[in-house]
C-alpha atoms as a PDB file:
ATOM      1  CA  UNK A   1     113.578 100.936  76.665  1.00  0.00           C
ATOM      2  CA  UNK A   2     110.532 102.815  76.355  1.00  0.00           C
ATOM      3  CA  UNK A   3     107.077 102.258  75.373  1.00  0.00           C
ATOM      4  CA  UNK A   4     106.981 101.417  71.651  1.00  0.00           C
ATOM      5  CA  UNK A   5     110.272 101.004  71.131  1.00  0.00           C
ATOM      6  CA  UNK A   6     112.387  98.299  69.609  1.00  0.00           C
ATOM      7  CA  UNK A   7     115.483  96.579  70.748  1.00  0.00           C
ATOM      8  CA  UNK A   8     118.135  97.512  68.419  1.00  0.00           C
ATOM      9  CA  UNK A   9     118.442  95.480  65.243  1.00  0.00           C
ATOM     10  CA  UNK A  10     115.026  94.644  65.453  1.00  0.00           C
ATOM     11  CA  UNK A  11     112.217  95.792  63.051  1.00  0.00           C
ATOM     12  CA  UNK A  12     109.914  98.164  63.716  1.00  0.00           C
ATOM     13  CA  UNK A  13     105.874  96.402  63.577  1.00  0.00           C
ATOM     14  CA  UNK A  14     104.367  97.539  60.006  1.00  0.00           C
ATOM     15  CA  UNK A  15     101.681  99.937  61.836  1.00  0.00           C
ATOM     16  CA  UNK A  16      99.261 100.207  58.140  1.00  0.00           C
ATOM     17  CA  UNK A  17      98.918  96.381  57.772  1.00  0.00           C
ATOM     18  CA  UNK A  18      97.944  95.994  61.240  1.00  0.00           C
ATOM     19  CA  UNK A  19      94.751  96.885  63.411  1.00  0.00           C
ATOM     20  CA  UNK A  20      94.877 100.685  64.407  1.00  0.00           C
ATOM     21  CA  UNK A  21      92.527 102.535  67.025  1.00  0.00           C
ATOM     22  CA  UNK A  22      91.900 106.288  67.344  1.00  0.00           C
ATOM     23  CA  UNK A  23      91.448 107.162  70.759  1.00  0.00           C
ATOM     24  CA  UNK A  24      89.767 110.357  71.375  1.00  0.00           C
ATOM     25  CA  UNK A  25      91.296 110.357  75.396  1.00  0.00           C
ATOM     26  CA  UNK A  26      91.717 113.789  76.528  1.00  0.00           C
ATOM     27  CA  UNK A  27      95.367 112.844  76.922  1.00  0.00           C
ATOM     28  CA  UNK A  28      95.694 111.984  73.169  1.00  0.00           C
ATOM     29  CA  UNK A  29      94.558 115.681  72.193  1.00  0.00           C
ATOM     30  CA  UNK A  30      97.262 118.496  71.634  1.00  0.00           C
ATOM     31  CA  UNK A  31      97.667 120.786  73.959  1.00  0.00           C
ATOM     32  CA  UNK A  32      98.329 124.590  72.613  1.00  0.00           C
ATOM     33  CA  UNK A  33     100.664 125.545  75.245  1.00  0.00           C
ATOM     34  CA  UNK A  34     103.779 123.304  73.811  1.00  0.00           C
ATOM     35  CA  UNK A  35     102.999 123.874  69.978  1.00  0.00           C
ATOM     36  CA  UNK A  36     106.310 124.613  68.855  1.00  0.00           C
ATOM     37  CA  UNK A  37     108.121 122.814  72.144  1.00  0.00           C
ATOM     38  CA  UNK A  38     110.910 121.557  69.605  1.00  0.00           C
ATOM     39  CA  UNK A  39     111.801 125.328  68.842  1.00  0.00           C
ATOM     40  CA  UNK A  40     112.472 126.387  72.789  1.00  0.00           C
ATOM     41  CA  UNK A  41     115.190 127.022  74.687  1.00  0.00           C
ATOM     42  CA  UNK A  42     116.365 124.222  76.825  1.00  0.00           C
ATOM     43  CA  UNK A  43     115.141 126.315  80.112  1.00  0.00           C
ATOM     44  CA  UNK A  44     111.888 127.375  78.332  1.00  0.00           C
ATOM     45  CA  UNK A  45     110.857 123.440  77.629  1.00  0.00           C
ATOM     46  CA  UNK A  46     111.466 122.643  81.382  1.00  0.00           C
ATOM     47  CA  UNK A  47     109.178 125.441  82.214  1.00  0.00           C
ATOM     48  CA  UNK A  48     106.479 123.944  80.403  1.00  0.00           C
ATOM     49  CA  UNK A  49     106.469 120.924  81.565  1.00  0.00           C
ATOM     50  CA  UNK A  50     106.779 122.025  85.089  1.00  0.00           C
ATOM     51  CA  UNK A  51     103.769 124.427  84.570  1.00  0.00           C
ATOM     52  CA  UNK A  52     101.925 121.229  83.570  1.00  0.00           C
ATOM     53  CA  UNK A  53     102.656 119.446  86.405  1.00  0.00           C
ATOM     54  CA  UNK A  54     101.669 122.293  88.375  1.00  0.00           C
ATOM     55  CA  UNK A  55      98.082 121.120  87.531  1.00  0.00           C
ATOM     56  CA  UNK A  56      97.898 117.467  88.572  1.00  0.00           C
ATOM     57  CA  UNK A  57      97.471 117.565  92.396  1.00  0.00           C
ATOM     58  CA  UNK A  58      94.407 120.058  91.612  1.00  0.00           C
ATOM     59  CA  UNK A  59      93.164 117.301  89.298  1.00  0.00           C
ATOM     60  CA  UNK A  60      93.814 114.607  92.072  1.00  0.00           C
ATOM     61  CA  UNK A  61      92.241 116.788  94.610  1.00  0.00           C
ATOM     62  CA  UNK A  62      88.789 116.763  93.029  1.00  0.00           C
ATOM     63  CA  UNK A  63      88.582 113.080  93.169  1.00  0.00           C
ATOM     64  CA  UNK A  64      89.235 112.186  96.628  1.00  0.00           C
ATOM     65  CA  UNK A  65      85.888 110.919  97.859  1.00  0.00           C
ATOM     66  CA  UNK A  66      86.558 108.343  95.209  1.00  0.00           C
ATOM     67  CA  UNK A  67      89.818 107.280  96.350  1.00  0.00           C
ATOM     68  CA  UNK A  68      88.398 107.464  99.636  1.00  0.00           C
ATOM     69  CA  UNK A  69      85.721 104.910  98.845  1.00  0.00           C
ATOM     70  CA  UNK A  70      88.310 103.021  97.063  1.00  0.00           C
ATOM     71  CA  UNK A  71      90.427 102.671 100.132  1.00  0.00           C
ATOM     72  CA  UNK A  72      88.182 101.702 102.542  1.00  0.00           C
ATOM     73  CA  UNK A  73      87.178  99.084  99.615  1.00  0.00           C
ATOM     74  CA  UNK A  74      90.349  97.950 100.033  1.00  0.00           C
ATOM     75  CA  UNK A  75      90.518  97.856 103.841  1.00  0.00           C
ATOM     76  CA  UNK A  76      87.228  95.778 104.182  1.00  0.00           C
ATOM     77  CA  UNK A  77      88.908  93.127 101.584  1.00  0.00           C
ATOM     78  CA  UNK A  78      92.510  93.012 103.493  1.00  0.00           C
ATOM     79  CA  UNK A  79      90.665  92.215 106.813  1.00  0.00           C
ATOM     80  CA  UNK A  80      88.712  89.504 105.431  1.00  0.00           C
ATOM     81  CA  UNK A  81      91.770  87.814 104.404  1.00  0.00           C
ATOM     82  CA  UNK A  82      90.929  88.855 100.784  1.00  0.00           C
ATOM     83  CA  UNK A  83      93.701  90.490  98.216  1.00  0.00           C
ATOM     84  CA  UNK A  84      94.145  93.757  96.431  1.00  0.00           C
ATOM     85  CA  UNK A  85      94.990  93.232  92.381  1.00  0.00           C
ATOM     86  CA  UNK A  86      96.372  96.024  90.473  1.00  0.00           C
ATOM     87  CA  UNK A  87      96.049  95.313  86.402  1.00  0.00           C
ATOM     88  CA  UNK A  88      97.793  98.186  83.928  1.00  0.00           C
ATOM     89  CA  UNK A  89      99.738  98.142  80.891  1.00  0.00           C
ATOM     90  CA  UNK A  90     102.293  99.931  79.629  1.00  0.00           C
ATOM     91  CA  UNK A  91     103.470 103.430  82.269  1.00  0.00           C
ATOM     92  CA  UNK A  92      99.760 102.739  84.273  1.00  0.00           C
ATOM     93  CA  UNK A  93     100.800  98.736  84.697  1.00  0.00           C
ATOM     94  CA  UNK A  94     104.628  99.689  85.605  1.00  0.00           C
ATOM     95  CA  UNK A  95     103.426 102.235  88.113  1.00  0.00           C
ATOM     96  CA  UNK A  96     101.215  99.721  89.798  1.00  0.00           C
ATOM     97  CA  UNK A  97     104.117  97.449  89.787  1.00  0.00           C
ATOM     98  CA  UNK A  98     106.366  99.820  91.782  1.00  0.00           C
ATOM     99  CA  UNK A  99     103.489 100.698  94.364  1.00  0.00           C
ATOM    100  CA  UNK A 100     103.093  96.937  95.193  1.00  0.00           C
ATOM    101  CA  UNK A 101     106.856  96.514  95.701  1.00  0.00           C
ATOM    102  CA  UNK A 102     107.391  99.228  97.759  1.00  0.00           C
ATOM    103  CA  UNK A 103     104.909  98.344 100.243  1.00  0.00           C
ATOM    104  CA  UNK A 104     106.558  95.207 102.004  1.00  0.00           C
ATOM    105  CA  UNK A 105     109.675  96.838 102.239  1.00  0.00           C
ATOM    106  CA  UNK A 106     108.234 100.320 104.099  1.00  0.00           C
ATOM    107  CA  UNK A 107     105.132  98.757 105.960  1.00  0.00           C
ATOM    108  CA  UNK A 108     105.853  95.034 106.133  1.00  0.00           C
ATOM    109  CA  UNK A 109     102.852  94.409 104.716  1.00  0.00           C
ATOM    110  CA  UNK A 110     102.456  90.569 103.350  1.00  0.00           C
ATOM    111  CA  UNK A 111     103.296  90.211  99.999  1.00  0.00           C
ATOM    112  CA  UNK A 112     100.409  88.536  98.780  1.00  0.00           C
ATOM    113  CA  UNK A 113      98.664  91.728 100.088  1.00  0.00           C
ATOM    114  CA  UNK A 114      99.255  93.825  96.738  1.00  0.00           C
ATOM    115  CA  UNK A 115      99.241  91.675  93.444  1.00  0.00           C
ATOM    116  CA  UNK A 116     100.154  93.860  90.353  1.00  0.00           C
ATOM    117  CA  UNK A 117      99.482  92.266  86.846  1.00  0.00           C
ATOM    118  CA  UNK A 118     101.279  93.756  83.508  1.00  0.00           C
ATOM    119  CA  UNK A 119     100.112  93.679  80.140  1.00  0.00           C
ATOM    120  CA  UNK A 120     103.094  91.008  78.682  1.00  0.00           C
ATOM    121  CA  UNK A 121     104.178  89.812  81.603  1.00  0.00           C
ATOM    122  CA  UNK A 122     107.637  90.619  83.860  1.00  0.00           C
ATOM    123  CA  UNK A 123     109.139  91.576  80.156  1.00  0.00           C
ATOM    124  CA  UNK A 124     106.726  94.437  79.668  1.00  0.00           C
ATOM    125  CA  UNK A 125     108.613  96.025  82.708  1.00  0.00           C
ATOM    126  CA  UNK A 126     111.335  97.212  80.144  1.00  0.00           C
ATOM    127  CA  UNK A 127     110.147  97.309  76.761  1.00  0.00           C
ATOM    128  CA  UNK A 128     107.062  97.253  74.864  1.00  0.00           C
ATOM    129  CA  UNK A 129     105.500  93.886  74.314  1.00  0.00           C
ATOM    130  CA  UNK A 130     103.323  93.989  71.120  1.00  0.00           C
ATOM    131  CA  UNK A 131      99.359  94.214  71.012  1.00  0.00           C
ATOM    132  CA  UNK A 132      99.767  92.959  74.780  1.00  0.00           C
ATOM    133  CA  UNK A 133      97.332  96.202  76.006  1.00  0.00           C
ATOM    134  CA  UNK A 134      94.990  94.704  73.181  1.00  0.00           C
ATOM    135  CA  UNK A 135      94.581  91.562  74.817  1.00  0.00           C
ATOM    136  CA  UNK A 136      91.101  91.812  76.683  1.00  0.00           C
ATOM    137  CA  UNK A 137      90.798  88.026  76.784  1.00  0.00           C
ATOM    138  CA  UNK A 138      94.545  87.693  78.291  1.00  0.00           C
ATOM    139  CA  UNK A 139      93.370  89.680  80.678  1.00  0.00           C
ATOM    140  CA  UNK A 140      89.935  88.384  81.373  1.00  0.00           C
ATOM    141  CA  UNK A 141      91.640  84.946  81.543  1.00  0.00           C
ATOM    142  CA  UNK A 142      94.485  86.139  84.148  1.00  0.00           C
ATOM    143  CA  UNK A 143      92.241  87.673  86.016  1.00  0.00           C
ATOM    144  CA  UNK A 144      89.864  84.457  86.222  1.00  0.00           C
ATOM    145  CA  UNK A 145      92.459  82.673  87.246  1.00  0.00           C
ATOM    146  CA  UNK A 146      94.359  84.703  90.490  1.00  0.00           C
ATOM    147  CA  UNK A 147      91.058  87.002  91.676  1.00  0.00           C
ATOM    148  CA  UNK A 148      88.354  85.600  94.324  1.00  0.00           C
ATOM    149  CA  UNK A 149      85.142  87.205  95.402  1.00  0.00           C
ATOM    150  CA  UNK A 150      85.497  89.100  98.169  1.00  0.00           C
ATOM    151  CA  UNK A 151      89.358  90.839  96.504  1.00  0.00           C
ATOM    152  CA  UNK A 152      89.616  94.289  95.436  1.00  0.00           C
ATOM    153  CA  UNK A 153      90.561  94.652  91.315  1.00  0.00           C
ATOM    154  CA  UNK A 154      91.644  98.521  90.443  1.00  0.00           C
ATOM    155  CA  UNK A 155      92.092  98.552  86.886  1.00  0.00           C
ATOM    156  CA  UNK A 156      95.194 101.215  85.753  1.00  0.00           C
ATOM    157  CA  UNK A 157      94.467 103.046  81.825  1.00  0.00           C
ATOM    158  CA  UNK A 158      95.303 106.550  81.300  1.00  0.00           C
ATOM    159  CA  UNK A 159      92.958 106.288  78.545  1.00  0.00           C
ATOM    160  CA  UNK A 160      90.530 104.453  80.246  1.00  0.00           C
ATOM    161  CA  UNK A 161      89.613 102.021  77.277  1.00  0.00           C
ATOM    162  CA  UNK A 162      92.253  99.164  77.383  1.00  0.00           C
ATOM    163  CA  UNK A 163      91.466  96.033  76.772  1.00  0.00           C
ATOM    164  CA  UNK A 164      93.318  93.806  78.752  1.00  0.00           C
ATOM    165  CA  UNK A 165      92.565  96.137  81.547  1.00  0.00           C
ATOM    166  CA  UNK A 166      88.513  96.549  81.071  1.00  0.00           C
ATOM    167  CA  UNK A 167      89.241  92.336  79.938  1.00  0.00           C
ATOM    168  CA  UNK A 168      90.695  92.006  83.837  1.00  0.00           C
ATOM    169  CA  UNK A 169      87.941  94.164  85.552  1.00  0.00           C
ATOM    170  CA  UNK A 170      84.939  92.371  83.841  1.00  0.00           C
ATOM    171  CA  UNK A 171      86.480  88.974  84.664  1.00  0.00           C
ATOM    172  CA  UNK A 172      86.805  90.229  88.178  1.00  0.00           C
ATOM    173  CA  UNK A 173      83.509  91.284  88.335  1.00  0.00           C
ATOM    174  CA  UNK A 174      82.299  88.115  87.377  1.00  0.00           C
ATOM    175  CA  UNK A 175      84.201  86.357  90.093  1.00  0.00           C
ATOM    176  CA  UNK A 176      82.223  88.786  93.007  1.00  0.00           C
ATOM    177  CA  UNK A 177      85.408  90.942  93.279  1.00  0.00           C
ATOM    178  CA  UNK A 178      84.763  95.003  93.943  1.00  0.00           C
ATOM    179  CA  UNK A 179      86.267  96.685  91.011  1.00  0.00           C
ATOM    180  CA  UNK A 180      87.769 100.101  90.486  1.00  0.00           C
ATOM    181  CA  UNK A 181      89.312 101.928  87.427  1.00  0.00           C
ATOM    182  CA  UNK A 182      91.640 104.722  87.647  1.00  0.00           C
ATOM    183  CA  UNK A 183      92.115 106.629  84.441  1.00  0.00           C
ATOM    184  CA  UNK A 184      92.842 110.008  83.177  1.00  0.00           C
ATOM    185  CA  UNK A 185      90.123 110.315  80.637  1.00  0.00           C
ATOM    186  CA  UNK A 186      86.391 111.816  83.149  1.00  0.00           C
ATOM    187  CA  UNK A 187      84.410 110.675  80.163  1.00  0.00           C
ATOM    188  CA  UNK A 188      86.058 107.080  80.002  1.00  0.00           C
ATOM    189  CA  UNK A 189      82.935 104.889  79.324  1.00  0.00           C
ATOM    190  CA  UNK A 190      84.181 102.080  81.322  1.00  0.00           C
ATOM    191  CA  UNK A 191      83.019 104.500  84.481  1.00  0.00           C
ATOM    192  CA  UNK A 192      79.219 102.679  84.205  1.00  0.00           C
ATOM    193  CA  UNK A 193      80.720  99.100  84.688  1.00  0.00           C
ATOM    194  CA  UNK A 194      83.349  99.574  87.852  1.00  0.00           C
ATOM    195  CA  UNK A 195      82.279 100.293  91.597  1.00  0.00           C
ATOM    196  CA  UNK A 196      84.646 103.312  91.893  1.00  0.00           C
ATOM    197  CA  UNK A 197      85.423 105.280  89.380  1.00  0.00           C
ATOM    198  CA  UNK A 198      88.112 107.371  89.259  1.00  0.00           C
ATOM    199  CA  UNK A 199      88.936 109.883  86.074  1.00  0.00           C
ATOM    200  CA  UNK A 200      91.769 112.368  86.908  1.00  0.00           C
ATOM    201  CA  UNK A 201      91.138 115.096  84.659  1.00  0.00           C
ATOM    202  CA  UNK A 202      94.920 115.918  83.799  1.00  0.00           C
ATOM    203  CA  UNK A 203      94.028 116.899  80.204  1.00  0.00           C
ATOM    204  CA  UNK A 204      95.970 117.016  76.775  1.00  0.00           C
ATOM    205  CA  UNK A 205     100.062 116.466  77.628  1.00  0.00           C
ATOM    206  CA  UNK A 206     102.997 118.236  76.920  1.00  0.00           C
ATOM    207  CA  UNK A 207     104.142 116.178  74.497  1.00  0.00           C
ATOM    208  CA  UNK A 208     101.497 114.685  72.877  1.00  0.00           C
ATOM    209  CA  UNK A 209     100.064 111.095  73.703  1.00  0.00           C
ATOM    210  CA  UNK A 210     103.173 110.764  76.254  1.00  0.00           C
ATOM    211  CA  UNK A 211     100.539 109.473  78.844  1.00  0.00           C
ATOM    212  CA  UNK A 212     104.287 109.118  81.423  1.00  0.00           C
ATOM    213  CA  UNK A 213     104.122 112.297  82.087  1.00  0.00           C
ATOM    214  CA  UNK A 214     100.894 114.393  83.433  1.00  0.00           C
ATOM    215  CA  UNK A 215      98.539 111.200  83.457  1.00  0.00           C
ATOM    216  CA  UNK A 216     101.542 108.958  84.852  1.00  0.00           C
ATOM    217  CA  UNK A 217     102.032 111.906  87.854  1.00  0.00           C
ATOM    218  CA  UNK A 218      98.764 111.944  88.785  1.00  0.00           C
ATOM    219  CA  UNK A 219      98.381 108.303  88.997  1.00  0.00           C
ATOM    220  CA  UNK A 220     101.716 107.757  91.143  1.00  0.00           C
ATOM    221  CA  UNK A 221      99.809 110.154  93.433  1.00  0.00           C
ATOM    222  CA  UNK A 222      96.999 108.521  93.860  1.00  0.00           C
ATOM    223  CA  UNK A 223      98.221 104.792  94.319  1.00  0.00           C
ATOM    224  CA  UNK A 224     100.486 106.811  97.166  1.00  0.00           C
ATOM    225  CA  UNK A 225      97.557 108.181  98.799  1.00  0.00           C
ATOM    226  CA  UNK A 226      95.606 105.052  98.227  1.00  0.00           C
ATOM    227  CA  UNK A 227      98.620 102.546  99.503  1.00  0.00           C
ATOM    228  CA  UNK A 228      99.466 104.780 102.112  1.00  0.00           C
ATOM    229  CA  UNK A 229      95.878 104.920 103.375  1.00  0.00           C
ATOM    230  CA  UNK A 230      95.340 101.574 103.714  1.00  0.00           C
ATOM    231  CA  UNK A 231      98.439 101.098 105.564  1.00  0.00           C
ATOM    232  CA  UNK A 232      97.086 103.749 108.090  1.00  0.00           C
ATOM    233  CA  UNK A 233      93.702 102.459 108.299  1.00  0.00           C
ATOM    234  CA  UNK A 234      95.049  99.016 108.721  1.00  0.00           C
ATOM    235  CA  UNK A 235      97.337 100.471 112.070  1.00  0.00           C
ATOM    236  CA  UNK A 236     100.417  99.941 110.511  1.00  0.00           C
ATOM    237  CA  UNK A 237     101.388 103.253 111.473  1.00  0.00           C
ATOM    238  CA  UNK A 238     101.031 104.993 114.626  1.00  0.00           C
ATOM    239  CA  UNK A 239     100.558 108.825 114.584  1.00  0.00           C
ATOM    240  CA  UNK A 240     102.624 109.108 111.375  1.00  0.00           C
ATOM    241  CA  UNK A 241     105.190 107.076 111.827  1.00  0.00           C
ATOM    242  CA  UNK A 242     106.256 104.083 110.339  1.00  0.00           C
ATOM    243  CA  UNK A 243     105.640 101.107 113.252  1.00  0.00           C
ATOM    244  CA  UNK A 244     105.026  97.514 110.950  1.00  0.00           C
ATOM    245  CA  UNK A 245     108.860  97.537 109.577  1.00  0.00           C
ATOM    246  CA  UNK A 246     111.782  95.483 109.394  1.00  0.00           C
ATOM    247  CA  UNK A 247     115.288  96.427 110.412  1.00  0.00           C
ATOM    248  CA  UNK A 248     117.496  95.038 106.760  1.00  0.00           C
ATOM    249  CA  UNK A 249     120.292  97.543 107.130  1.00  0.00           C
ATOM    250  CA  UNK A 250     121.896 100.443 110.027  1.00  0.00           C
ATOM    251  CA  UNK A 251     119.635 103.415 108.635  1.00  0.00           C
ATOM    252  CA  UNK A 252     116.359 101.148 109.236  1.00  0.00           C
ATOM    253  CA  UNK A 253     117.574  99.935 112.387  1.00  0.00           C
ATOM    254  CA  UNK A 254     118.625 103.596 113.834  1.00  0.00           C
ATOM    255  CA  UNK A 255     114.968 104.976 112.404  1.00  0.00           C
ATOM    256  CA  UNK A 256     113.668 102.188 114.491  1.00  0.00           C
ATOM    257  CA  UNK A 257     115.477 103.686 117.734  1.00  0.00           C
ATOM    258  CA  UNK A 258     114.584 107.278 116.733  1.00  0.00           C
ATOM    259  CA  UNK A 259     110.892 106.465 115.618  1.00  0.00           C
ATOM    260  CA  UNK A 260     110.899 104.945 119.698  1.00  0.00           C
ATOM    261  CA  UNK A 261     112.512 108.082 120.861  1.00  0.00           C
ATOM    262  CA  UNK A 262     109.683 109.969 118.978  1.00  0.00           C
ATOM    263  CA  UNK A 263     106.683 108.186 119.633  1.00  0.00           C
ATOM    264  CA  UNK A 264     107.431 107.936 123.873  1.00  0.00           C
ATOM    265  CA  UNK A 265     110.161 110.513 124.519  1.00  0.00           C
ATOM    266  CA  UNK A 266     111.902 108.172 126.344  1.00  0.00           C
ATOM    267  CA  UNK A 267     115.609 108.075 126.290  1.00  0.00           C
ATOM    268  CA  UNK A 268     117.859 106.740 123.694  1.00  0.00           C
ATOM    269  CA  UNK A 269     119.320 103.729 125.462  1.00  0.00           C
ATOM    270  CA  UNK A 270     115.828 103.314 127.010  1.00  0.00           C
ATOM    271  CA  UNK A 271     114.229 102.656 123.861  1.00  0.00           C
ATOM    272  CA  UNK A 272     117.190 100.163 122.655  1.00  0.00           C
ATOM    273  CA  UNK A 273     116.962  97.849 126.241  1.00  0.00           C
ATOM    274  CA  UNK A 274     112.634  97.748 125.244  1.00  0.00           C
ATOM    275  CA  UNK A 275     113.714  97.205 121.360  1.00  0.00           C
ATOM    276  CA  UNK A 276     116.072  94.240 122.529  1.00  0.00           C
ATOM    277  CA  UNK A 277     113.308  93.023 125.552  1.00  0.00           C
ATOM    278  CA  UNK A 278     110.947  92.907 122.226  1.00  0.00           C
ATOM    279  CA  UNK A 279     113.106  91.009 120.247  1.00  0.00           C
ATOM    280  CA  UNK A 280     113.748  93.870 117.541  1.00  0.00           C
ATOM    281  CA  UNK A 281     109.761  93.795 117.385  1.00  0.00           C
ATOM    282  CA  UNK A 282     109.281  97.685 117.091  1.00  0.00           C
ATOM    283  CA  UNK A 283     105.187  97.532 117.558  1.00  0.00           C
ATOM    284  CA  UNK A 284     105.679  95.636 121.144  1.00  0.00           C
ATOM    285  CA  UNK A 285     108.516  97.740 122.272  1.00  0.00           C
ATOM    286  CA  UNK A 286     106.584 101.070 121.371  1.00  0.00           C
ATOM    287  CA  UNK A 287     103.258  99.309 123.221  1.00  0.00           C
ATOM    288  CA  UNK A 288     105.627  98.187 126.239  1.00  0.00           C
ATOM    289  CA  UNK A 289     107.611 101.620 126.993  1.00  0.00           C
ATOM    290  CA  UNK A 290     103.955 103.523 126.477  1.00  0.00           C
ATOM    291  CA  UNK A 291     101.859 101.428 128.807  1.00  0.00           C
ATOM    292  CA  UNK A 292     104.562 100.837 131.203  1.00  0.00           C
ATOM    293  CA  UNK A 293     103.453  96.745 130.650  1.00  0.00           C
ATOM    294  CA  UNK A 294     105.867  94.175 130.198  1.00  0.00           C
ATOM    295  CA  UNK A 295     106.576  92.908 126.626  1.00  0.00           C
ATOM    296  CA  UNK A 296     105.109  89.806 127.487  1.00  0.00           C
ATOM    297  CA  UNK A 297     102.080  91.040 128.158  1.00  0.00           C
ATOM    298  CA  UNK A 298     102.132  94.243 125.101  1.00  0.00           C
ATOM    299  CA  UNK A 299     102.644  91.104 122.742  1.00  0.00           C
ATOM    300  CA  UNK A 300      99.450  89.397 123.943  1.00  0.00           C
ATOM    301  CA  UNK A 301      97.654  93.028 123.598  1.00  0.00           C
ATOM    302  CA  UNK A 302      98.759  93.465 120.194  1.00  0.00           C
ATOM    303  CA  UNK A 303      97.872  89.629 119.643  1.00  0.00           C
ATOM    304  CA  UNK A 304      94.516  90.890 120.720  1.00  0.00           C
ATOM    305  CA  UNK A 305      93.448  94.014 119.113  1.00  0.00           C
ATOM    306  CA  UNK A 306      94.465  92.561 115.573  1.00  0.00           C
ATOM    307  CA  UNK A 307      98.127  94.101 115.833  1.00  0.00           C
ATOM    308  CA  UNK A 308      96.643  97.861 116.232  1.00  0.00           C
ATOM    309  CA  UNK A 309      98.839  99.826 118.736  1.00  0.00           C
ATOM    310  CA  UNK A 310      96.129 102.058 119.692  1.00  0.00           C
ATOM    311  CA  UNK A 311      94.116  99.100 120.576  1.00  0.00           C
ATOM    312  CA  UNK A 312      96.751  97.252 122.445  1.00  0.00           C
ATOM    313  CA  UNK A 313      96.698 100.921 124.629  1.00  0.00           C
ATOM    314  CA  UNK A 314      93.388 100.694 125.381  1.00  0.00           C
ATOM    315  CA  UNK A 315      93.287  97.030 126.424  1.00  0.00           C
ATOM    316  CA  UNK A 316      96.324  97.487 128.918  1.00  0.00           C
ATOM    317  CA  UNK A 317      94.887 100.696 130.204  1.00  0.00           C
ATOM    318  CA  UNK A 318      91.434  98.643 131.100  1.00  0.00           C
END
């Protein structure tokens, strides 16, 4: 179900007896180079869109010093045992969503970590849930009650103006939380009242207002870089591979033996003895077989240097 649709039987809102706003987003403008997109070829409307998309890591690319800042706002709230909250609605919300669920499962990161918050709740995570975005005391009030000073807030609006969103970052603000808004609209006016602002210029889309597509790109690009980055900073990888993770099925525990092999260039069966001496604990094996210490004494390293490998090195090679 997409956003604004209906389930089927059900009737669709009366939109001229109800409250309407005109945004004037740059992603709500038409863009001249998919007039007539109904009229293509099959092959030609593919084109278009892919010429589109062409655009958005430019767009991304001339913001980096503010996702930058942003992660290293994030980093200095993780290590004091504070949390990073992710409030969107609609394709923003559901892409902050996904980027908080996929980070316990590559990085074993703690869950409470990474808090996303949807406009409408779990439902809103399959169909639109009416004048939820709308809601800037739902999200005020949600955000009251889960953020703490010292946590991280990144708002999510391709427009930059929704309620419930700017509703959760004032709230947060309030609270003596760092606050960040990631939009696709460079002239949002929201940009005075956040710490970090971050307006991805992806202009007018393909087909208009369809915010899932250009604005919704860029955005999954930057929570990856953002995500990732904090991961990195925080030494859950080592070089760039993937050392803080958790063996669930054979292809995670053979990429545990082969991320070993990589890392040390030790042997195959040499690298499964140190995974088993480590209890399947990949960080201590990989800190054992490269310092040449036991795993007794890689654990207590790790234990040490806050669980950075590179730390751990330099403490056994002291």
């Amino acid at each position: 179900m997409t956003a604004g649709a209906v389930e089927p039987g059900e009737a669709a809102p009366a939109v001229a007896t109800r409250p309407t706003v005109r945004v004037g987003a740059p992603t709500e403008r038409r863009n001249p180079l998919s007039v007539d997109l109904d009229l293509m070829s099959t092959r030609d409307v593919l084109s278009v869109i892919n010429e589109a998309d062409r655009l958005v890591p430019a767009a991304v690319a001339a913001v980096l010093d503010e996702i930058a800042a942003t992660v290293d706002l994030a980093v200095t709230a993780l290590r004091g045992g504070h949390r990073v909250h992710y409030f969107g609605a609609g394709t923003s919300g559901r892409l902050g969503v996904l980027d908080a669920a996929e980070l316990a499962p590559t990085f074993n990161s703690p869950r409470h970590w990474f808090c996303a918050h949807l406009a409408g709740g779990p439902d809103a995570v399959w169909r639109a849930v009416e004048d939820a975005e709308d809601d800037d005391r739902g999200g005020a009030a949600e955000a009251a009650e889960c953020v703490r000073s010292g946590d991280l807030v990144v708002g999510l609006a391709a427009s930059g103006r929704t309620p419930y969103v700017l509703g959760a970052l004032a709230a947060s603000r309030a609270k003596g939380a760092a606050t960040v808004l990631l939009c696709a609209n460079p002239e949002a006016e929201a940009a005075r009242s956040v710490d970090v602002f971050i307006g991805v210029d992806t202009g007018p889309e393909v087909v208009t207002g369809s915010t899932r597509m250009k604005a919704g790109t860029a955005q999954k690009l930057v929570l990856n870089m953002f995500s990732t980055a904090v991961m990195v900073r925080l030494g859950r990888v080592y070089s760039n591979l993937m050392i803080d993770m958790v063996a669930t099925n054979a292809k995670l525990r053979g990429r545990m033996i082969s991320i070993l092999m990589e890392a040390t260039g030790c042997a195959e069966e040499t690298c499964r003895r140190a995974l088993n001496e480590a209890d399947g604990d990949l960080k201590t094996a990989l800190v054992s077989l490269v310092s040449g210490a036991g795993v007794t004494a890689a654990r207590a390293a790790l234990a040490r240097s806050a669980e950075q490998v590179r730390g751990a090195l330099t403490l056994l090679a002291s």
